[in-house]
Each structure stands twice: as structure tokens, then as C-alpha cells.
PDB file of N, CA and C in Angstrom:
ATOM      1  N   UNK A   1      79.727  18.908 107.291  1.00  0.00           N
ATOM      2  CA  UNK A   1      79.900  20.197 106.636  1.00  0.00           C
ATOM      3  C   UNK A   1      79.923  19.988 105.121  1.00  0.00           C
ATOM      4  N   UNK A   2      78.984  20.803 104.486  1.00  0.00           N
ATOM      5  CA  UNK A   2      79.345  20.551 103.101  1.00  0.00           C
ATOM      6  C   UNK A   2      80.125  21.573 102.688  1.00  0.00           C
ATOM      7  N   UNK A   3      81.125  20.690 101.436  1.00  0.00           N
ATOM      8  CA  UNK A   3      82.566  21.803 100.960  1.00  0.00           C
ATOM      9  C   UNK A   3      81.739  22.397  99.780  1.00  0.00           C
ATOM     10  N   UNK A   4      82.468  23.326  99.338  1.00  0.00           N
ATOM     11  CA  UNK A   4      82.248  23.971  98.189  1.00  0.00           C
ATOM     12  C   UNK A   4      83.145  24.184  97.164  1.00  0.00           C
ATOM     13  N   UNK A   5      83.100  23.835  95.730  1.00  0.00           N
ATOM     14  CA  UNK A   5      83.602  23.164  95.226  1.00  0.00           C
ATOM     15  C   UNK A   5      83.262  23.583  93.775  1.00  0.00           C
ATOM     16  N   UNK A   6      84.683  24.485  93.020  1.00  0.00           N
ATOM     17  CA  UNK A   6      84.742  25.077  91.906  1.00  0.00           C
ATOM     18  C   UNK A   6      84.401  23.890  91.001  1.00  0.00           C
ATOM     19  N   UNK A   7      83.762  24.355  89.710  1.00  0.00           N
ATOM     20  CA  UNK A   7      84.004  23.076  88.643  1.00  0.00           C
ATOM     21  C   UNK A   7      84.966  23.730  87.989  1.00  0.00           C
ATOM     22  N   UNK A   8      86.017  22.894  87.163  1.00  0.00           N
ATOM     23  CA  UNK A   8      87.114  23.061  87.132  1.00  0.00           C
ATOM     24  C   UNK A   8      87.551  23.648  85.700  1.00  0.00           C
ATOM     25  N   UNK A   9      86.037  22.854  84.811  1.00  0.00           N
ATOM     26  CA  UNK A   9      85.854  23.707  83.776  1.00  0.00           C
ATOM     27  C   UNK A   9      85.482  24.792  83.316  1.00  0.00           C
ATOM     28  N   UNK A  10      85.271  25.450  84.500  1.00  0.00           N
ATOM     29  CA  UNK A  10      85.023  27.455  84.702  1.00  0.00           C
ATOM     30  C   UNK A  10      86.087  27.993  84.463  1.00  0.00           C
ATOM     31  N   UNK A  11      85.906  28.474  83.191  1.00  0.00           N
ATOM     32  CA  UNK A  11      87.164  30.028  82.879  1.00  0.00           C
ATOM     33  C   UNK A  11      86.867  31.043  83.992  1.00  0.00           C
ATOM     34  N   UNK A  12      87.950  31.343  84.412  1.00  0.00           N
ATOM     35  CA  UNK A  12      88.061  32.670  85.428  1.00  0.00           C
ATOM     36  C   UNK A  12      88.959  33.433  84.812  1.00  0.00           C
ATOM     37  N   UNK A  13      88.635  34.721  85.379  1.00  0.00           N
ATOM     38  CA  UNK A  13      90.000  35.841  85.439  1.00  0.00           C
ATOM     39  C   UNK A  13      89.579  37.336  86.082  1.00  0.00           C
ATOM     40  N   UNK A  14      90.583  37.205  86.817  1.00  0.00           N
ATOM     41  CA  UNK A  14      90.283  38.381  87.798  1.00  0.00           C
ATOM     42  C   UNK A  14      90.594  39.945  86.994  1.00  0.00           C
ATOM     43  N   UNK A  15      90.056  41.037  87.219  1.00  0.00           N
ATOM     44  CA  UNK A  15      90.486  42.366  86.750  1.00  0.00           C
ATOM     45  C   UNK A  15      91.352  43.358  87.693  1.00  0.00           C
ATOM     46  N   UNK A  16      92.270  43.033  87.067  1.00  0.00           N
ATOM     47  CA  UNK A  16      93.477  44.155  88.290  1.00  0.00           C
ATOM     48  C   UNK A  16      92.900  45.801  88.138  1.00  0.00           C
ATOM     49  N   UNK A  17      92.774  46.224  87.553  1.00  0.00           N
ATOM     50  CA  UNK A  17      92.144  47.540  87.595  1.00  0.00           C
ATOM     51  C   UNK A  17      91.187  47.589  88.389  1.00  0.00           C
ATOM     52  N   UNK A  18      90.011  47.446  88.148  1.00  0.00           N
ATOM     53  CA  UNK A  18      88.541  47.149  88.840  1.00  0.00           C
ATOM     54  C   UNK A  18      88.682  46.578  89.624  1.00  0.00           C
ATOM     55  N   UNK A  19      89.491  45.796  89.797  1.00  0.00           N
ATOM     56  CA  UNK A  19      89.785  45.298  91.785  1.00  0.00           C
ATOM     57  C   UNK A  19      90.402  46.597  92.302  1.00  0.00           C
ATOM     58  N   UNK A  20      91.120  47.158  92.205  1.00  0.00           N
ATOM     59  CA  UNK A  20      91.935  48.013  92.938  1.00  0.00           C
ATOM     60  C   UNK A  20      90.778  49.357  92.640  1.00  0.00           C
ATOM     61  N   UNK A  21      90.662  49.525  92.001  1.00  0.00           N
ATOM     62  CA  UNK A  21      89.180  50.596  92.063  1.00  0.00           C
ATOM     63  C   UNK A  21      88.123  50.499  93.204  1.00  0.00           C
ATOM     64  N   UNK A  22      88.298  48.788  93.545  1.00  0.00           N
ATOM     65  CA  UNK A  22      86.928  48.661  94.034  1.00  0.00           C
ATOM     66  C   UNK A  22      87.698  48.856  95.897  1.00  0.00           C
ATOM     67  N   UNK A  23      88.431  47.880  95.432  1.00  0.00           N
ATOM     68  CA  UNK A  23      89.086  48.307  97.335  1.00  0.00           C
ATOM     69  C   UNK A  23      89.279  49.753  97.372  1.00  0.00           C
ATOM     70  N   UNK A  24      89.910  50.338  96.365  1.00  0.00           N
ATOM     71  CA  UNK A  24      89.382  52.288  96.918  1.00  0.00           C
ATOM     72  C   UNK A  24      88.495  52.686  97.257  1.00  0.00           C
ATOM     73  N   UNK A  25      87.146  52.755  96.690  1.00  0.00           N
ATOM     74  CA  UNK A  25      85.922  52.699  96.894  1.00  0.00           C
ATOM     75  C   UNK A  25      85.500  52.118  98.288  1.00  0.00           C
ATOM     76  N   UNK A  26      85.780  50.684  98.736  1.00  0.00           N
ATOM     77  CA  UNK A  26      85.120  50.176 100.086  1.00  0.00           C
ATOM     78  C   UNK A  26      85.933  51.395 101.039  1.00  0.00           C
ATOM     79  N   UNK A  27      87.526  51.570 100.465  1.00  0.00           N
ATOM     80  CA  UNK A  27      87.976  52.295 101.814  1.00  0.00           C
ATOM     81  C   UNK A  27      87.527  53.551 102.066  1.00  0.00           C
ATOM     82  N   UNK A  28      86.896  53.808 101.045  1.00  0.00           N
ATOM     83  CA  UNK A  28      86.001  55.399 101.228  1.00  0.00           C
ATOM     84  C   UNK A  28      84.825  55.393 101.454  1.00  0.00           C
ATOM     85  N   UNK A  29      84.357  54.230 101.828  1.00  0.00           N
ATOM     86  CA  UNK A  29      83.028  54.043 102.563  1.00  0.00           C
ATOM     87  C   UNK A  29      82.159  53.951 101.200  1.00  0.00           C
ATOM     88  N   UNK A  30      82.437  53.886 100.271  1.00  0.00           N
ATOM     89  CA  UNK A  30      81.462  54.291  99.091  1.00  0.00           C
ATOM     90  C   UNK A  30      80.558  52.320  98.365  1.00  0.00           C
ATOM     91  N   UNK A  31      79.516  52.484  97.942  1.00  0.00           N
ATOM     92  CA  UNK A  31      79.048  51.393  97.267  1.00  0.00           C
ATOM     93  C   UNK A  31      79.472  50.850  96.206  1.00  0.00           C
ATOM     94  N   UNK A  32      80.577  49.982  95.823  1.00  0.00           N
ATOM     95  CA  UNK A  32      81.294  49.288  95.226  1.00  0.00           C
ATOM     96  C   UNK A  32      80.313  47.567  94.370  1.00  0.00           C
ATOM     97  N   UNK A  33      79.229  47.876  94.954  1.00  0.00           N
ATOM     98  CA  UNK A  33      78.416  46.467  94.340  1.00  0.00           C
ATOM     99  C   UNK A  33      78.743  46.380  92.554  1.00  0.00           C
ATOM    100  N   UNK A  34      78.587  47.305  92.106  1.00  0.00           N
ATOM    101  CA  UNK A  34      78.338  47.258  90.388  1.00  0.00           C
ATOM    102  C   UNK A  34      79.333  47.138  90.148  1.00  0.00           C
ATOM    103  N   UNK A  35      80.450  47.144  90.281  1.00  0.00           N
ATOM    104  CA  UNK A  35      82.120  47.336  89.746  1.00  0.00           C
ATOM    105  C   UNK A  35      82.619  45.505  89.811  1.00  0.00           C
ATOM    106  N   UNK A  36      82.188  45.453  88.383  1.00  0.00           N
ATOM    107  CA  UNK A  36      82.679  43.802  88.103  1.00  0.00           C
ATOM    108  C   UNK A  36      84.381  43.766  88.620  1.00  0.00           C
ATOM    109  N   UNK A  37      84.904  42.761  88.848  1.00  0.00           N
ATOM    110  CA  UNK A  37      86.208  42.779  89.412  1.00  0.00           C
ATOM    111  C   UNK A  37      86.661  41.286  88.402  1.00  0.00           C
ATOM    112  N   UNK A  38      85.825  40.658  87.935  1.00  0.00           N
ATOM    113  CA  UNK A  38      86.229  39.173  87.800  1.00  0.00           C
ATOM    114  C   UNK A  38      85.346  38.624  86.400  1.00  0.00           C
ATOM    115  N   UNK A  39      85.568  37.881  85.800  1.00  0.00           N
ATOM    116  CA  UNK A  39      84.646  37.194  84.888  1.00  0.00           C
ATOM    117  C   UNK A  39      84.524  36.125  85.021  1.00  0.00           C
ATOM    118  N   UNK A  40      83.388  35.024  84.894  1.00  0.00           N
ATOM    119  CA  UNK A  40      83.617  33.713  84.649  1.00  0.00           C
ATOM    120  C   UNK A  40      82.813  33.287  83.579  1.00  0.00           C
ATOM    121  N   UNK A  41      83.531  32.004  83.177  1.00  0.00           N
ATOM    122  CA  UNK A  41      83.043  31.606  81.555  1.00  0.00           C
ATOM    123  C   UNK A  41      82.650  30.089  81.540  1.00  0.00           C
ATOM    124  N   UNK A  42      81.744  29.582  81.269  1.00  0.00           N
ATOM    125  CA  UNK A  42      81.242  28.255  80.988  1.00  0.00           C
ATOM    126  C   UNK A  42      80.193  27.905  80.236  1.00  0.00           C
ATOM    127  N   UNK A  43      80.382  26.773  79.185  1.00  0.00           N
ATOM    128  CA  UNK A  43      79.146  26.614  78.754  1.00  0.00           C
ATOM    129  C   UNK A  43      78.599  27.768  77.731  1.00  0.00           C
ATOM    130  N   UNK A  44      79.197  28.370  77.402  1.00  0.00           N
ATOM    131  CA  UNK A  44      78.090  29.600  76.752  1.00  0.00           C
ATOM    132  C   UNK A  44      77.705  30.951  77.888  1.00  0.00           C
ATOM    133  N   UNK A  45      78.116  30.395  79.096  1.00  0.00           N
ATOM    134  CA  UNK A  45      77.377  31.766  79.651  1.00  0.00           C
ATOM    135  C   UNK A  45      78.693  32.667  80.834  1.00  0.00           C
ATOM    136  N   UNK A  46      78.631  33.586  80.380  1.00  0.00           N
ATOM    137  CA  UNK A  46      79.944  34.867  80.987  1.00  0.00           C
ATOM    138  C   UNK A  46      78.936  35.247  82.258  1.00  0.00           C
ATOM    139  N   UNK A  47      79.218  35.399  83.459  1.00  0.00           N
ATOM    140  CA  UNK A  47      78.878  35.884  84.195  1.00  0.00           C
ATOM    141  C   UNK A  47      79.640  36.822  84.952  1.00  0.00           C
ATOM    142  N   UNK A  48      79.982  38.310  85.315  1.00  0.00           N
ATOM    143  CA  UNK A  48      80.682  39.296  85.701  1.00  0.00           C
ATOM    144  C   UNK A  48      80.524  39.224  87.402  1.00  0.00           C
ATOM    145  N   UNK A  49      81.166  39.180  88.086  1.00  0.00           N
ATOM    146  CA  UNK A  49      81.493  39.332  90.077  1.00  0.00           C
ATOM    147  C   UNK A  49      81.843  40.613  90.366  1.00  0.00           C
ATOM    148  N   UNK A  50      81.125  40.927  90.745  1.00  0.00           N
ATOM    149  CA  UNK A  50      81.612  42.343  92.120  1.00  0.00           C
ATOM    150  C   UNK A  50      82.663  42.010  92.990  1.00  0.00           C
ATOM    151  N   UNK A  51      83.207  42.725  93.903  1.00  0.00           N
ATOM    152  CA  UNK A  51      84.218  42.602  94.234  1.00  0.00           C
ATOM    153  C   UNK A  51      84.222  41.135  95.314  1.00  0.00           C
ATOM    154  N   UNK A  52      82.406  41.072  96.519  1.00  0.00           N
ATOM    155  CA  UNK A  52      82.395  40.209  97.207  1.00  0.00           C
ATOM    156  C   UNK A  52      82.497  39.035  96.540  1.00  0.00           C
ATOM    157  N   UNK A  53      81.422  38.824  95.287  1.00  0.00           N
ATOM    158  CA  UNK A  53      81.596  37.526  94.762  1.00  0.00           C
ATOM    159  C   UNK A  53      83.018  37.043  94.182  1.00  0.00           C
ATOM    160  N   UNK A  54      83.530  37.856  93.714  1.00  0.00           N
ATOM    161  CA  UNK A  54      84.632  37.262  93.471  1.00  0.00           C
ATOM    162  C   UNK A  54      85.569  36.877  94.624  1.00  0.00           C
ATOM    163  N   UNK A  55      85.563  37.389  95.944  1.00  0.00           N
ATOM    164  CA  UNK A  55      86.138  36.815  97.032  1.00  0.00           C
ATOM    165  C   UNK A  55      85.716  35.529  97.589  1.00  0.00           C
ATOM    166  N   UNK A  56      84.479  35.640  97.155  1.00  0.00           N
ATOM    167  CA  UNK A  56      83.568  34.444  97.488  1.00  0.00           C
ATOM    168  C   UNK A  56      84.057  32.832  96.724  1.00  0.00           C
ATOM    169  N   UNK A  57      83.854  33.687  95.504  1.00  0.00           N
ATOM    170  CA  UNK A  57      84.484  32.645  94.157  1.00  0.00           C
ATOM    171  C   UNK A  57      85.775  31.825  94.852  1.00  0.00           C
ATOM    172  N   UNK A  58      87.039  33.093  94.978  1.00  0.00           N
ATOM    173  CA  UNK A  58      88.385  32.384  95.170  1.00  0.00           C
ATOM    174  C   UNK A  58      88.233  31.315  95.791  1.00  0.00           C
ATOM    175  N   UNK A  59      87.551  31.363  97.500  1.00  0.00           N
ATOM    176  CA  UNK A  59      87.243  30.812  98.493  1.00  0.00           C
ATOM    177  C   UNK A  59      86.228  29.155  98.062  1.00  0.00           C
ATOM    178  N   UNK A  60      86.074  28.876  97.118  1.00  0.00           N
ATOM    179  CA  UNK A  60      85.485  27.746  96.814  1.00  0.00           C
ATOM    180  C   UNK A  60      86.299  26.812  96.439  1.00  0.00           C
ATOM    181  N   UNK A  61      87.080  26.585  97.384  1.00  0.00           N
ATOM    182  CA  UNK A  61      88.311  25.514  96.615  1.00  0.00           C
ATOM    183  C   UNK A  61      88.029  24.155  98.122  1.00  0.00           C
ATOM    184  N   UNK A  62      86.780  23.871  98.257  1.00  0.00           N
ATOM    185  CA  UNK A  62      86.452  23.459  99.719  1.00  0.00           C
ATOM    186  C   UNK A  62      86.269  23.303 100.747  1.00  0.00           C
ATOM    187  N   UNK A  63      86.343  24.646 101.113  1.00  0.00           N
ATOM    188  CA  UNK A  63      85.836  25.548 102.212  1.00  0.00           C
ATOM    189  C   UNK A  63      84.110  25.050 102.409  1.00  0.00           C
ATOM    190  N   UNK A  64      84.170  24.997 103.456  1.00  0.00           N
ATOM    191  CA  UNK A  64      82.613  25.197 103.791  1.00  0.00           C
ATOM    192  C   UNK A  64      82.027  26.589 103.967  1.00  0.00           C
ATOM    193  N   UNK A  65      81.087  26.715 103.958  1.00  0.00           N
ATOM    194  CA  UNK A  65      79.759  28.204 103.879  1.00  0.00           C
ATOM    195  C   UNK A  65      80.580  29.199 105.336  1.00  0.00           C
ATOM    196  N   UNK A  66      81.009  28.623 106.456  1.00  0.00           N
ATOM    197  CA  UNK A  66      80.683  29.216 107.643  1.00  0.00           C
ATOM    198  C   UNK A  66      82.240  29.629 107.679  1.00  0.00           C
ATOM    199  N   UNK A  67      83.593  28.758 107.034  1.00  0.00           N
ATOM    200  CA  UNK A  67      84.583  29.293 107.074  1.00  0.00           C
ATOM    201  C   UNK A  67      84.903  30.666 106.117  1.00  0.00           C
ATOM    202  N   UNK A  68      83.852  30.314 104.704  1.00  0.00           N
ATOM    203  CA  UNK A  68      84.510  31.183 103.979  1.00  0.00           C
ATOM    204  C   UNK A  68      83.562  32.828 104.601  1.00  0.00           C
ATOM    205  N   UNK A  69      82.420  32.673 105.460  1.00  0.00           N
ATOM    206  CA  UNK A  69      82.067  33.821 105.880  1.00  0.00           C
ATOM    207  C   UNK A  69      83.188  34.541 106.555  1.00  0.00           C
ATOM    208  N   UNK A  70      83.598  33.567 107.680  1.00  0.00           N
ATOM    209  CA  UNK A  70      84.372  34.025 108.965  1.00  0.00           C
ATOM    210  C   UNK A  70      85.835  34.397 108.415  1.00  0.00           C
ATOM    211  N   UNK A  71      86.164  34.311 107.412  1.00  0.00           N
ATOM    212  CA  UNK A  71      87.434  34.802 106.546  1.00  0.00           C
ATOM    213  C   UNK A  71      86.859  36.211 105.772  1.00  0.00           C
ATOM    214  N   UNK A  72      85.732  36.373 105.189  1.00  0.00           N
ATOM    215  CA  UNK A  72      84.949  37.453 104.697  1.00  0.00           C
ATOM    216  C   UNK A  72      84.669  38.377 105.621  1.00  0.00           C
ATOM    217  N   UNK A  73      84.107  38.199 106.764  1.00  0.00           N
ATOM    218  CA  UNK A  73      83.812  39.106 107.541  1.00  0.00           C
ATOM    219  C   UNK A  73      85.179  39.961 108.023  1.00  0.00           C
ATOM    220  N   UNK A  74      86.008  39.385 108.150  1.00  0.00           N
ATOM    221  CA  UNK A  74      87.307  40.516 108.141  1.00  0.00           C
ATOM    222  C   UNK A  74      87.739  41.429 107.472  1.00  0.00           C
ATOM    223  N   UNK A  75      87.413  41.500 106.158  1.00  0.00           N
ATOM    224  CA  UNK A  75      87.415  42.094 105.220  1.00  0.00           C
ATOM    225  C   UNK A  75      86.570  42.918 104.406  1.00  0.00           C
ATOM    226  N   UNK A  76      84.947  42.485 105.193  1.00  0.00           N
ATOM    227  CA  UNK A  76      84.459  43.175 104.507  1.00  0.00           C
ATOM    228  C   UNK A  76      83.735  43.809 106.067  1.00  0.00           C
ATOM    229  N   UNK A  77      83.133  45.153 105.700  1.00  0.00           N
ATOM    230  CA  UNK A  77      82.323  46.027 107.027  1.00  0.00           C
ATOM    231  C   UNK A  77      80.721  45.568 106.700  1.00  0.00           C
ATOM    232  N   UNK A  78      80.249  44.694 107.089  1.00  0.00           N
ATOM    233  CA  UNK A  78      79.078  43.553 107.110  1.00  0.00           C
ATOM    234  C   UNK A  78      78.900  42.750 108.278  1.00  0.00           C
ATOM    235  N   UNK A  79      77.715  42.771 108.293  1.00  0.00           N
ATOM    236  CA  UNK A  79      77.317  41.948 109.814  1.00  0.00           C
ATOM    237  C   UNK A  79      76.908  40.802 109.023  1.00  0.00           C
ATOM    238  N   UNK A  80      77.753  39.477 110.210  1.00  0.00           N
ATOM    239  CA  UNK A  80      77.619  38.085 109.763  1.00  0.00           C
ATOM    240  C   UNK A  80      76.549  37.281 108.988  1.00  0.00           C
ATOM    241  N   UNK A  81      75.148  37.519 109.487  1.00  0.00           N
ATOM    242  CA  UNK A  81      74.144  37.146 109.345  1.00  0.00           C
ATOM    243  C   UNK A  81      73.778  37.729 107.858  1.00  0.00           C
ATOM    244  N   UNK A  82      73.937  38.789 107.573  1.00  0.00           N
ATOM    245  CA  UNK A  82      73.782  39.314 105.796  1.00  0.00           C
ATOM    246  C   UNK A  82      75.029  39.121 105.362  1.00  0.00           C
ATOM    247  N   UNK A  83      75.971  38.956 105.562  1.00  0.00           N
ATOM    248  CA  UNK A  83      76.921  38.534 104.248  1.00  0.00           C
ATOM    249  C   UNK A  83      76.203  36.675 104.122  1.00  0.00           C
ATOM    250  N   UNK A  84      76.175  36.031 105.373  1.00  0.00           N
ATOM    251  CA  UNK A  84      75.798  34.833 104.997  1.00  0.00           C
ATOM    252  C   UNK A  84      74.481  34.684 103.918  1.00  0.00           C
ATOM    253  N   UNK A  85      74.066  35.543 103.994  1.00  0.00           N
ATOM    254  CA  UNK A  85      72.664  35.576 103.518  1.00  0.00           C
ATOM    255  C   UNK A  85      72.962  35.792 102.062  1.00  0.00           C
ATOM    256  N   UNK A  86      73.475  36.872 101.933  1.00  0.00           N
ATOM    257  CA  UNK A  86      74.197  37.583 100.478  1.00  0.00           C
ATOM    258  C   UNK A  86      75.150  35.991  99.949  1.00  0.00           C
ATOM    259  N   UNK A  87      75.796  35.425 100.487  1.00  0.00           N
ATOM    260  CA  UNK A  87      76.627  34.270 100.108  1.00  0.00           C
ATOM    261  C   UNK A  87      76.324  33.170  99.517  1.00  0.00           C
ATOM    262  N   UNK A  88      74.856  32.525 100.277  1.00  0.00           N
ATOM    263  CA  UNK A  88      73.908  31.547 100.353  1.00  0.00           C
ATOM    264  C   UNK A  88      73.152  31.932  98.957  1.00  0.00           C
ATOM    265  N   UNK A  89      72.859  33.271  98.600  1.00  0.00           N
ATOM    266  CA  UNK A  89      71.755  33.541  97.542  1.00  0.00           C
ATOM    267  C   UNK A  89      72.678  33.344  96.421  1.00  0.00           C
ATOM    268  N   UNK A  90      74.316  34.017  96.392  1.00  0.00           N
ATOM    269  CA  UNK A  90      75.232  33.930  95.038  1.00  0.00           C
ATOM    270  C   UNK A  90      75.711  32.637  94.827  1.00  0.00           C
ATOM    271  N   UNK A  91      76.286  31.802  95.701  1.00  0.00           N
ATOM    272  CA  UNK A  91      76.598  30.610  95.533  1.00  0.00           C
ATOM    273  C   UNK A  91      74.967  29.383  95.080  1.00  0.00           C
ATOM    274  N   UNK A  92      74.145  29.898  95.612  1.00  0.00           N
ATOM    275  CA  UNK A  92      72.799  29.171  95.333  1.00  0.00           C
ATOM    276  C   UNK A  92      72.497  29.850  93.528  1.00  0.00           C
ATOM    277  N   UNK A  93      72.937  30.441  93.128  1.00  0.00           N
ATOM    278  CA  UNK A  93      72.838  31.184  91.625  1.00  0.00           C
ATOM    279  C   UNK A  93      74.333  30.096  90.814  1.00  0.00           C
ATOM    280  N   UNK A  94      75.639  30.470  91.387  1.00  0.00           N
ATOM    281  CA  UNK A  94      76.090  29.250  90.936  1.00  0.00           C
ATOM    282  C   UNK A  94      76.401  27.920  90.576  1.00  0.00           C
ATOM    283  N   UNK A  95      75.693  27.227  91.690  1.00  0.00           N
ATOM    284  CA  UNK A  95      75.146  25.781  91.616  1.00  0.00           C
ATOM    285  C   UNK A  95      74.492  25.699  90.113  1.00  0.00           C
ATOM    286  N   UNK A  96      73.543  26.309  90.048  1.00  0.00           N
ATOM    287  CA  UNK A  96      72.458  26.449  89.753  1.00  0.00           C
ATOM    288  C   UNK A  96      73.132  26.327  88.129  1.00  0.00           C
ATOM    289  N   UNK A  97      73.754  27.673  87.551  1.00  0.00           N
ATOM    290  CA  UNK A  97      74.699  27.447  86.332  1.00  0.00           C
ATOM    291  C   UNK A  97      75.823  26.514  86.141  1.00  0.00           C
ATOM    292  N   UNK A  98      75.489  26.158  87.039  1.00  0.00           N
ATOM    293  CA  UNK A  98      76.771  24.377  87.228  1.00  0.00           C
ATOM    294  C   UNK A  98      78.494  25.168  87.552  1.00  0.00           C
ATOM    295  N   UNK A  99      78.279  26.141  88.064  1.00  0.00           N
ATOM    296  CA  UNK A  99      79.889  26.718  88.104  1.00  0.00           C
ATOM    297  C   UNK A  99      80.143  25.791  89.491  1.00  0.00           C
ATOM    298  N   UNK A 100      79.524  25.678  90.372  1.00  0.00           N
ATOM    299  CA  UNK A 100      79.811  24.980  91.757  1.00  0.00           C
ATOM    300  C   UNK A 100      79.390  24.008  92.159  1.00  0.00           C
ATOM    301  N   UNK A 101      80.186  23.355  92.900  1.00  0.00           N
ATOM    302  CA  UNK A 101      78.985  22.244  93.247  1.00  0.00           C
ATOM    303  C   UNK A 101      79.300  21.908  95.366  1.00  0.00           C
ATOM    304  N   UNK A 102      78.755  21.323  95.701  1.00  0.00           N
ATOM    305  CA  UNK A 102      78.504  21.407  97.401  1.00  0.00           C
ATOM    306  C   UNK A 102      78.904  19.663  97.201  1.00  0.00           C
ATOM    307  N   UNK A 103      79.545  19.195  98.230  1.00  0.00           N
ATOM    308  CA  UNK A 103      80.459  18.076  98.108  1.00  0.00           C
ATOM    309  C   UNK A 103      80.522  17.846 100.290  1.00  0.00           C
ATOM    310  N   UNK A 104      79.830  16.248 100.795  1.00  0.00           N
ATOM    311  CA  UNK A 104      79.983  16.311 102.185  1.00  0.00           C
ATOM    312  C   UNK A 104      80.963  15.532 102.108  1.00  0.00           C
TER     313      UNK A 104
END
């Protein structure tokens, strides 16, 4: 299983407002994608999380891909196979800016 694995030199910080906006929103059935909840900072480059990625984010402390779905899928109203999909494409975007790295 490969873990997943914050770099440690990523500024984070979550938004208490815009989180709690955004869980209103899911509970009203409404589309919550655009509503940054989180920031992260490295290197020169700020990148803003919606509410999933930033759940996603927390969850990288060595979790593998299939636990942090099966903890997601409780929480979010998504069928397994597209959140994995949705997961695989954001975490494959973070690698990528060196925020993460995949560790067997």
C-alpha cells in the first residue's frame, strides 16, 4: 500500500467560516465545490481547497488512497468509484507541486 504523505514544509490553515458555510450548503443538497475552506502555501505557490480537498488534505498523514476514501465516503453523498477518481486527480495535482509525496 502506498501511504500518503504531507510535506511538512506546507503552510496550511483551515477557514472556520467557509467550512461551516460549506457543511450548510452539502446539508441542503446544494453545490459547495467553489467555496475554498483551506489554504496551502509552499514555495511561492498558495493553492485554495474546497471543502473535499481539504478533507482529503487532513487525511494525508499516511493513510493510504483506499482508507482515506472509505473514511470520505461517510461523509460525503458520492459513489466510491468518483470520489476515488476525484481523489486520485487532486492528490496527483499535489505530488506534482511537491505538497505530497506517496511513501510504500
Amino acid at each position: 500500500m502506498m501511504r500518503i504523505i504531507r510535506n511538512p514544509e506546507v503552510l496550511w490553515r483551515e477557514e472556520d467560516e467557509p467550512k461551516a458555510e460549506a457543511y450548510e450548503g452539502l446539508a441542503q443538497g446544494e453545490n459547495v465545490s467553489e467555496v475554498g475552506t483551506s489554504v496551502l502555501f509552499a514555495d511561492g505557490i498558495m493553492l485554495s481547497l474546497n471543502v473535499l480537498g481539504t478533507e482529503i488534505w487532513k487525511r494525508c498523514d499516511g493513510r493510504g488512497m483506499e482508507d482515506i476514501v472509505a473514511e470520505l465516503i461517510t461523509v460525503f453523498d458520492v459513489e466510491p468509484d468518483v470520489l476515488r477518481q476525484d481523489a486520485t486527480s487532486f492528490l496527483d495535482e499535489l505530488e506534482q507541486k511537491g505538497f505530497i509525496r506517496y511513501e510504500k
